[in-house]
C-alpha atoms as a PDB file:
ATOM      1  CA  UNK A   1     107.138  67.661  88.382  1.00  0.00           C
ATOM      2  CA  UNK A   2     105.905  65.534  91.592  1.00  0.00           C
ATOM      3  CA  UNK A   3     105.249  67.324  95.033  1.00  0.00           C
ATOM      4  CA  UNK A   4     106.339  64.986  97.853  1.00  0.00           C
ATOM      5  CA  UNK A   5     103.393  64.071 100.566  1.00  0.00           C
ATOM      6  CA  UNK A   6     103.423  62.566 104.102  1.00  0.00           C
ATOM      7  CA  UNK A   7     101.699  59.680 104.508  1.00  0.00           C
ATOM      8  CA  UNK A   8      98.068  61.362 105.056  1.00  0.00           C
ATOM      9  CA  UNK A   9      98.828  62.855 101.096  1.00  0.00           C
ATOM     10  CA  UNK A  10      96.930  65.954 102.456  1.00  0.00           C
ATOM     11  CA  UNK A  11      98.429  69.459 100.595  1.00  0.00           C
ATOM     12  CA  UNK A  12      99.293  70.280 104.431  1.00  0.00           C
ATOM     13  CA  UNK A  13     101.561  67.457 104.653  1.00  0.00           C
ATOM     14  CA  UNK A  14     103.929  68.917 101.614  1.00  0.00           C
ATOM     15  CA  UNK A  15     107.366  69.128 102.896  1.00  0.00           C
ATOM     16  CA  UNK A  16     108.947  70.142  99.932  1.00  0.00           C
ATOM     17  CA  UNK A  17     108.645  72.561  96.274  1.00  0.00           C
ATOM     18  CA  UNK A  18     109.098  71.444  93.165  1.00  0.00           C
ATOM     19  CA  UNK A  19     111.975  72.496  91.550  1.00  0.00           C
ATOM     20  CA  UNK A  20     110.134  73.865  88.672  1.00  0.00           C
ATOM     21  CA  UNK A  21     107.666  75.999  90.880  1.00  0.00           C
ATOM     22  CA  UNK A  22     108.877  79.691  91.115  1.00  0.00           C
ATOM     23  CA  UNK A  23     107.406  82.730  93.477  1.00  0.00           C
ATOM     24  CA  UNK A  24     107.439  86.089  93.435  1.00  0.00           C
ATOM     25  CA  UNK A  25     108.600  88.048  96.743  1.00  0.00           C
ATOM     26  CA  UNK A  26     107.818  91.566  98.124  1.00  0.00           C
ATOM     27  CA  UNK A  27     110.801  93.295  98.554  1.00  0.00           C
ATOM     28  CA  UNK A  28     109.861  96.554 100.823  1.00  0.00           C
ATOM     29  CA  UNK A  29     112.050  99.707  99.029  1.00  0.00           C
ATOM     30  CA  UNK A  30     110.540 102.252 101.107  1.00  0.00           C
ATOM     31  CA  UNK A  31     108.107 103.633 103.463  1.00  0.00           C
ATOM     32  CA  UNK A  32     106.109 107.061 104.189  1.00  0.00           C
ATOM     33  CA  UNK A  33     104.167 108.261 106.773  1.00  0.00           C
ATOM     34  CA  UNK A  34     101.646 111.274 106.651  1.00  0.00           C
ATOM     35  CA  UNK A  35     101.285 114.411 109.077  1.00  0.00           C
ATOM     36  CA  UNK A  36      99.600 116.985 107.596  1.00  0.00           C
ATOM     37  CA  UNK A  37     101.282 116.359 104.513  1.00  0.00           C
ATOM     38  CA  UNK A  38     100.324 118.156 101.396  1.00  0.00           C
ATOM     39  CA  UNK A  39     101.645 115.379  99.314  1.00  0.00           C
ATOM     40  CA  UNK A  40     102.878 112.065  99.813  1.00  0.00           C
ATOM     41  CA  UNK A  41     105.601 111.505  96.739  1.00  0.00           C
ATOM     42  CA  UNK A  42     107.942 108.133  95.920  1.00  0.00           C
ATOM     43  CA  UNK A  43     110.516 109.873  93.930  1.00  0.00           C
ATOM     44  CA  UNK A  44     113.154 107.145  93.839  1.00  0.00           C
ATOM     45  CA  UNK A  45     113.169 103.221  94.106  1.00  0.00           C
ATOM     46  CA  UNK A  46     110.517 103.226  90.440  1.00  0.00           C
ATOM     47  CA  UNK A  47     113.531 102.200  87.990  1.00  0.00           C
ATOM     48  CA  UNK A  48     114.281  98.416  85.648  1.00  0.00           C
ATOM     49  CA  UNK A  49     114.742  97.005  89.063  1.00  0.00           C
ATOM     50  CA  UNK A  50     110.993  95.146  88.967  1.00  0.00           C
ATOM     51  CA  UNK A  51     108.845  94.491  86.508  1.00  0.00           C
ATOM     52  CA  UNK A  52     105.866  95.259  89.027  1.00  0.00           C
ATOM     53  CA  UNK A  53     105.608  97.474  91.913  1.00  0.00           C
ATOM     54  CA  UNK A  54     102.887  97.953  94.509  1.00  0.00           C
ATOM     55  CA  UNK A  55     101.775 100.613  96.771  1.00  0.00           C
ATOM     56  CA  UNK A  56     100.293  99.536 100.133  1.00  0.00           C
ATOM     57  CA  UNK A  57      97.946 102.374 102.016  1.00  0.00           C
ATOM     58  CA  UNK A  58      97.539 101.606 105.500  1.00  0.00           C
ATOM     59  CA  UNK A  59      94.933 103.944 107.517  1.00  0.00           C
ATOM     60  CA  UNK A  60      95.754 107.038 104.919  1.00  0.00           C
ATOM     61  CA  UNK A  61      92.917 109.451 106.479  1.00  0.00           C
ATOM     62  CA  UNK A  62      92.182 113.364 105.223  1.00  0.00           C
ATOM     63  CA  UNK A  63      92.384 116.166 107.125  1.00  0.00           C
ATOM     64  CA  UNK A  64      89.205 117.250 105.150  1.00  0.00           C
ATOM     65  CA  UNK A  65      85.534 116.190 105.061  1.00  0.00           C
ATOM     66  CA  UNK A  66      84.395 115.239 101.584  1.00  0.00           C
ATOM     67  CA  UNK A  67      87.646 114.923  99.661  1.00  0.00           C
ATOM     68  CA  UNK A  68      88.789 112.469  97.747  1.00  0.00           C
ATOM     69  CA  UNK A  69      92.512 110.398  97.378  1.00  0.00           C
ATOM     70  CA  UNK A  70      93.960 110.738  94.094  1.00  0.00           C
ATOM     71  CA  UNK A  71      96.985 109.674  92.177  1.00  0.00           C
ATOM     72  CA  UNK A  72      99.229 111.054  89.491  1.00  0.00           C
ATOM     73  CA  UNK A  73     102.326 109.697  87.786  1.00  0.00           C
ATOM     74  CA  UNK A  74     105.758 111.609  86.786  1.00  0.00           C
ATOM     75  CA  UNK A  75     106.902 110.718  83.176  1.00  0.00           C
ATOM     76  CA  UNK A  76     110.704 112.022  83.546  1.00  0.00           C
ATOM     77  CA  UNK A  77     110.219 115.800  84.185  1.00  0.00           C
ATOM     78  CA  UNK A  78     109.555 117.353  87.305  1.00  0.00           C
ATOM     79  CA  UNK A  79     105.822 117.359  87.141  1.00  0.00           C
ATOM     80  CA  UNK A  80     103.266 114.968  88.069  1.00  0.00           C
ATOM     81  CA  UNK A  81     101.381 114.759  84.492  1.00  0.00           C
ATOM     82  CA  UNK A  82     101.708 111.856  82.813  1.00  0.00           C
ATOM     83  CA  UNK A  83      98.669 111.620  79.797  1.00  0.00           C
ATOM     84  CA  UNK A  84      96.017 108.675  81.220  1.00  0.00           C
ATOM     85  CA  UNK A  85      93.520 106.696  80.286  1.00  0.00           C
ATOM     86  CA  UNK A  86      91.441 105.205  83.404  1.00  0.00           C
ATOM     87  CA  UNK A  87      88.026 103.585  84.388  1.00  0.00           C
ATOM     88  CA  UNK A  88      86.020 103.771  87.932  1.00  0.00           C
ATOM     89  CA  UNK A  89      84.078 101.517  89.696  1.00  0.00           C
ATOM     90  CA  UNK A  90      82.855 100.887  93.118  1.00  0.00           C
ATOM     91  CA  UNK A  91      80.387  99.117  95.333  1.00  0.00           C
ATOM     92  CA  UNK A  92      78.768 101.123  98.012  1.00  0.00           C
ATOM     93  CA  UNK A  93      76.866 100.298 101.640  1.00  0.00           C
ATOM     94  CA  UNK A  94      75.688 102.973 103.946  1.00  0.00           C
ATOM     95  CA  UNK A  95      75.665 102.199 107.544  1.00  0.00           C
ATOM     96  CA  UNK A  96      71.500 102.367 107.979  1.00  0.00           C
ATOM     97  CA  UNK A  97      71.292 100.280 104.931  1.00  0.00           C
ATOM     98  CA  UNK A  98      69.821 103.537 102.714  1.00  0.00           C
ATOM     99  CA  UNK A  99      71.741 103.412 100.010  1.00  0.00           C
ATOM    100  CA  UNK A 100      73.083  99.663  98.399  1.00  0.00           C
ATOM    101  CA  UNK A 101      74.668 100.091  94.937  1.00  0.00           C
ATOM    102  CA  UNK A 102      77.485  98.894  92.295  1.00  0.00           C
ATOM    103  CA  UNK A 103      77.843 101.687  90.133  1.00  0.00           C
ATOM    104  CA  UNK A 104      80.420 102.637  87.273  1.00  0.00           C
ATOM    105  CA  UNK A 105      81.041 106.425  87.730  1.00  0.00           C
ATOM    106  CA  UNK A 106      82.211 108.387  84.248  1.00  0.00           C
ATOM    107  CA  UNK A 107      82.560 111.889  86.171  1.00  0.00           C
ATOM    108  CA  UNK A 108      85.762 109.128  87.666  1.00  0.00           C
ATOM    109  CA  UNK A 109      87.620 108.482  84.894  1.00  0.00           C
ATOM    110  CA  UNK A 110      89.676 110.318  82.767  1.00  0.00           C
ATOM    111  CA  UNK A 111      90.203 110.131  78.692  1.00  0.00           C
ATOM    112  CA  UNK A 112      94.082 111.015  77.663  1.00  0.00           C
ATOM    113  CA  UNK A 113      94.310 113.739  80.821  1.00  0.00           C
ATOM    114  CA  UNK A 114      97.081 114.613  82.763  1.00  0.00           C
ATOM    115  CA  UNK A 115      94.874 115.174  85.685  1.00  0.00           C
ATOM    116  CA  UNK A 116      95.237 113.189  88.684  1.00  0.00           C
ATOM    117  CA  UNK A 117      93.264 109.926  88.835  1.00  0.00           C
ATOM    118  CA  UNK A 118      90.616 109.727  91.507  1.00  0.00           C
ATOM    119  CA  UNK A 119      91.137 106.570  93.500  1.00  0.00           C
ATOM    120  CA  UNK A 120      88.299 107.034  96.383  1.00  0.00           C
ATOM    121  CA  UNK A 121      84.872 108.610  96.373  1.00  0.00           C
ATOM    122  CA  UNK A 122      83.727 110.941  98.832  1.00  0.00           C
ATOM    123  CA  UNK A 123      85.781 110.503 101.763  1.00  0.00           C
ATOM    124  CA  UNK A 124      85.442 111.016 105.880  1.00  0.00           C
ATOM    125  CA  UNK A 125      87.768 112.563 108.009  1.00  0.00           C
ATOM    126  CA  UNK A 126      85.581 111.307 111.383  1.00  0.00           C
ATOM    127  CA  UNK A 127      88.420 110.503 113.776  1.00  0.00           C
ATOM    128  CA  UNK A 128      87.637 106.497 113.060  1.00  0.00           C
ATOM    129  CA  UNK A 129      87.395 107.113 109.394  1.00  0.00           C
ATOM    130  CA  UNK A 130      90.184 106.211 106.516  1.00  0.00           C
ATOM    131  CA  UNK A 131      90.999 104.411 103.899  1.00  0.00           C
ATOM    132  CA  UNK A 132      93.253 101.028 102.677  1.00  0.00           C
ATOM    133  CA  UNK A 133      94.568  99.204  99.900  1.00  0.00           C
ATOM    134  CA  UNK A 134      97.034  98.938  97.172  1.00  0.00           C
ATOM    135  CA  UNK A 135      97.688 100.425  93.960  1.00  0.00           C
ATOM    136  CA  UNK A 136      99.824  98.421  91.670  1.00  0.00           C
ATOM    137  CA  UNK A 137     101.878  99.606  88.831  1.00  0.00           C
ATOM    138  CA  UNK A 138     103.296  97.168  86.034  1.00  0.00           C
ATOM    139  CA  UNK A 139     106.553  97.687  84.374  1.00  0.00           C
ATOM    140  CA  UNK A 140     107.157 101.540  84.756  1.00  0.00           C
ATOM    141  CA  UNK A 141     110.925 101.580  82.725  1.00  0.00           C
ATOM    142  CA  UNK A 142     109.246 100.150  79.715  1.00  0.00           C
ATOM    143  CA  UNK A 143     110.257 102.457  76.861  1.00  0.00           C
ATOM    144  CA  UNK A 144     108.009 100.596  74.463  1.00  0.00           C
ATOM    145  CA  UNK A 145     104.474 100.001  75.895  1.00  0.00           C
ATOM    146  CA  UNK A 146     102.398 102.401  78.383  1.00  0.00           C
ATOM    147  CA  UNK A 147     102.437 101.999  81.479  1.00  0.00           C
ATOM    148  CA  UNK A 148      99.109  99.887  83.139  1.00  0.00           C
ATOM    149  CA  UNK A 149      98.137 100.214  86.779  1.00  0.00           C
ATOM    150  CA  UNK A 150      95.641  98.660  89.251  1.00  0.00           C
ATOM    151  CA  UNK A 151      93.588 100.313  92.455  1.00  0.00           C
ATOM    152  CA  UNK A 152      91.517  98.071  94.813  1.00  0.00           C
ATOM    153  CA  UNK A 153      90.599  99.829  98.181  1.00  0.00           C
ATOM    154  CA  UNK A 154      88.131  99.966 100.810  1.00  0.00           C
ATOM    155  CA  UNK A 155      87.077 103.422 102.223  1.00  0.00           C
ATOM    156  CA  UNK A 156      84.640 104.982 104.831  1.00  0.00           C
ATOM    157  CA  UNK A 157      82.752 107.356 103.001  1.00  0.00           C
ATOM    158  CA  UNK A 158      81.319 110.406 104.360  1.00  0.00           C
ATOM    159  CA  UNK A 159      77.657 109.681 104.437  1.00  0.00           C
ATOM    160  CA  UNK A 160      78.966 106.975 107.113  1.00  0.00           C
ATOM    161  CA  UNK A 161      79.120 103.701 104.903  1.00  0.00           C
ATOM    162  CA  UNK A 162      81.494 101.415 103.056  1.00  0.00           C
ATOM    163  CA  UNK A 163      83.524 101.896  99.776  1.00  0.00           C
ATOM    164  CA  UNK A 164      84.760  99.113  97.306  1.00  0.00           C
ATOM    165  CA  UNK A 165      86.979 100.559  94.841  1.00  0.00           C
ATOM    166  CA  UNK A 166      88.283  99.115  91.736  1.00  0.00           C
ATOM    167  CA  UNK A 167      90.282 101.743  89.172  1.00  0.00           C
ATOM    168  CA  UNK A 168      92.538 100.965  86.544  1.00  0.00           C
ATOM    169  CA  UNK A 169      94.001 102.264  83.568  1.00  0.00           C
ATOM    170  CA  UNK A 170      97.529 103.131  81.557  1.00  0.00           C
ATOM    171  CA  UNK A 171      99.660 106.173  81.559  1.00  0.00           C
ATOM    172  CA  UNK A 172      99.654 106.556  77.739  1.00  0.00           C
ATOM    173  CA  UNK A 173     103.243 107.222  77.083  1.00  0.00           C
ATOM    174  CA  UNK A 174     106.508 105.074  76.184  1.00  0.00           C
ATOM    175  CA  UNK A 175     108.653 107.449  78.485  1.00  0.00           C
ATOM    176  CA  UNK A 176     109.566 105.619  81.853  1.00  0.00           C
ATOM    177  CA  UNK A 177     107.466 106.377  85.033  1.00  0.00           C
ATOM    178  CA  UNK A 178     110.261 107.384  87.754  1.00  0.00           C
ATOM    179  CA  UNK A 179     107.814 108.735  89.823  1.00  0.00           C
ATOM    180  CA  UNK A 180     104.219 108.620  92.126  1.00  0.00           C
ATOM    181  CA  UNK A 181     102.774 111.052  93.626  1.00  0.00           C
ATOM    182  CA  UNK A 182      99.635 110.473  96.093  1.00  0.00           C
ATOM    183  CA  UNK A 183      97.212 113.622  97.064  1.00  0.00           C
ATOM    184  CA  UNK A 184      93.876 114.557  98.277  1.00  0.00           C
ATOM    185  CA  UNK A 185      91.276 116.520  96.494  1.00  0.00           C
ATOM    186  CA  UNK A 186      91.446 119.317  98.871  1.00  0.00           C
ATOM    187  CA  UNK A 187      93.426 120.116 102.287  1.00  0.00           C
ATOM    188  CA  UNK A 188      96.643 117.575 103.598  1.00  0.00           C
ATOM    189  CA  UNK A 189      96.707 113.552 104.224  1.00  0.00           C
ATOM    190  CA  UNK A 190      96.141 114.234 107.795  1.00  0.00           C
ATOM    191  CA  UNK A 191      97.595 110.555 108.599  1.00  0.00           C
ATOM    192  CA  UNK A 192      98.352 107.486 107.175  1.00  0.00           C
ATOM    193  CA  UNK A 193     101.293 105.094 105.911  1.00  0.00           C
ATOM    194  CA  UNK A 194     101.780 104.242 102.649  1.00  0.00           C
ATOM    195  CA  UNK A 195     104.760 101.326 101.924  1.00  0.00           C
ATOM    196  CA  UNK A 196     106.497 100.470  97.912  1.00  0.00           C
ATOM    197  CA  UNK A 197     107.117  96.971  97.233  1.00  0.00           C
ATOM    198  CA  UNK A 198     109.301  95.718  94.508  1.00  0.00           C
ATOM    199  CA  UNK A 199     108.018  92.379  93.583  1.00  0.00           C
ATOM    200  CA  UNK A 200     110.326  89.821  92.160  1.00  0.00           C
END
């Protein structure tokens, strides 16, 4: 497979893709936005349709001080509950430069619960502070393997610093996942967007 150049044969100067050379695409499938919500919940659009979807949170702040932004998946029932199996890690910078850490966190993760999975530490609700990034969950209609998912996000934590976040881990069960629900801890999502992507 050749790419074709301009003269200069800088990558800049390609004017054309291979044949062979495929992409994926993000195909938005829908949007939320928080105010004062309780719950923010993607009930349809999670079917054989992609192989991978992604969750993109934009500014999602709490209405409480101290909480923390979890995630739980729906297995075909009505409830949120799906059995997981999840690890927790996260870099942390405090604003005066006191505290300067990487740290796995057990009290985190979760071992075959149905709990929701923690995706942030301890968050702010300062008017300035939130939280972004993405959550991405891998073929959800498979009826033969569990069900894997990613979190990477940046925070502002409420000691007045910065979060890294990395979280991952499978819903253990070979039922579909038709359904994600997105909470805090404690008290609403004050504000925020959060978008679904199908990616193709």
């Amino acid at each position: 497979m050749a790419l074709n150049f301009a003269n200069n044969n800088s990558l800049s100067a390609i004017t054309t893709k291979p044949s062979g050379l495929s992409g994926g695409s993000m195909n938005l499938i829908s949007t939320q936005t928080a105010s004062s919500s309780a719950t923010i919940s993607f009930t349809s659009g999670i079917d054989s349709t992609y192989d991978e979807y992604v969750f993109k949170f934009y500014d999602v702040h709490p209405q409480t001080d101290g909480v923390f932004f979890h995630v739980n998946f729906r297995d075909g029932d009505t409830a949120y509950d799906a059995v997981k199996t999840t690890t927790w890690f996260r870099a942390l910078h405090s604003e005066d430069n006191s505290i300067a850490n990487l740290t796995y966190d057990a009290a985190y993760d979760l071992a075959q619960s149905t709990s929701a999975q923690r995706l942030t530490g301890s968050l702010g609700n300062g008017n300035d502070e939130s939280i972004s990034g993405e959550l991405t969950l891998y073929n959800p209609s498979s009826t033969t393997f569990v069900k894997h998912f990613i979190y990477r996000g940046a925070a502002y934590f409420n000691a007045n610093g910065a979060f890294d976040i990395f979280s991952a881990g499978y819903c253990n069960t070979t039922t579909a996942i038709d359904g994600v629900q997105f909470t805090m801890s404690s008290g609403n999502i004050d504000s925020g967007v959060i978008k679904l992507y199908g990616i193709s």
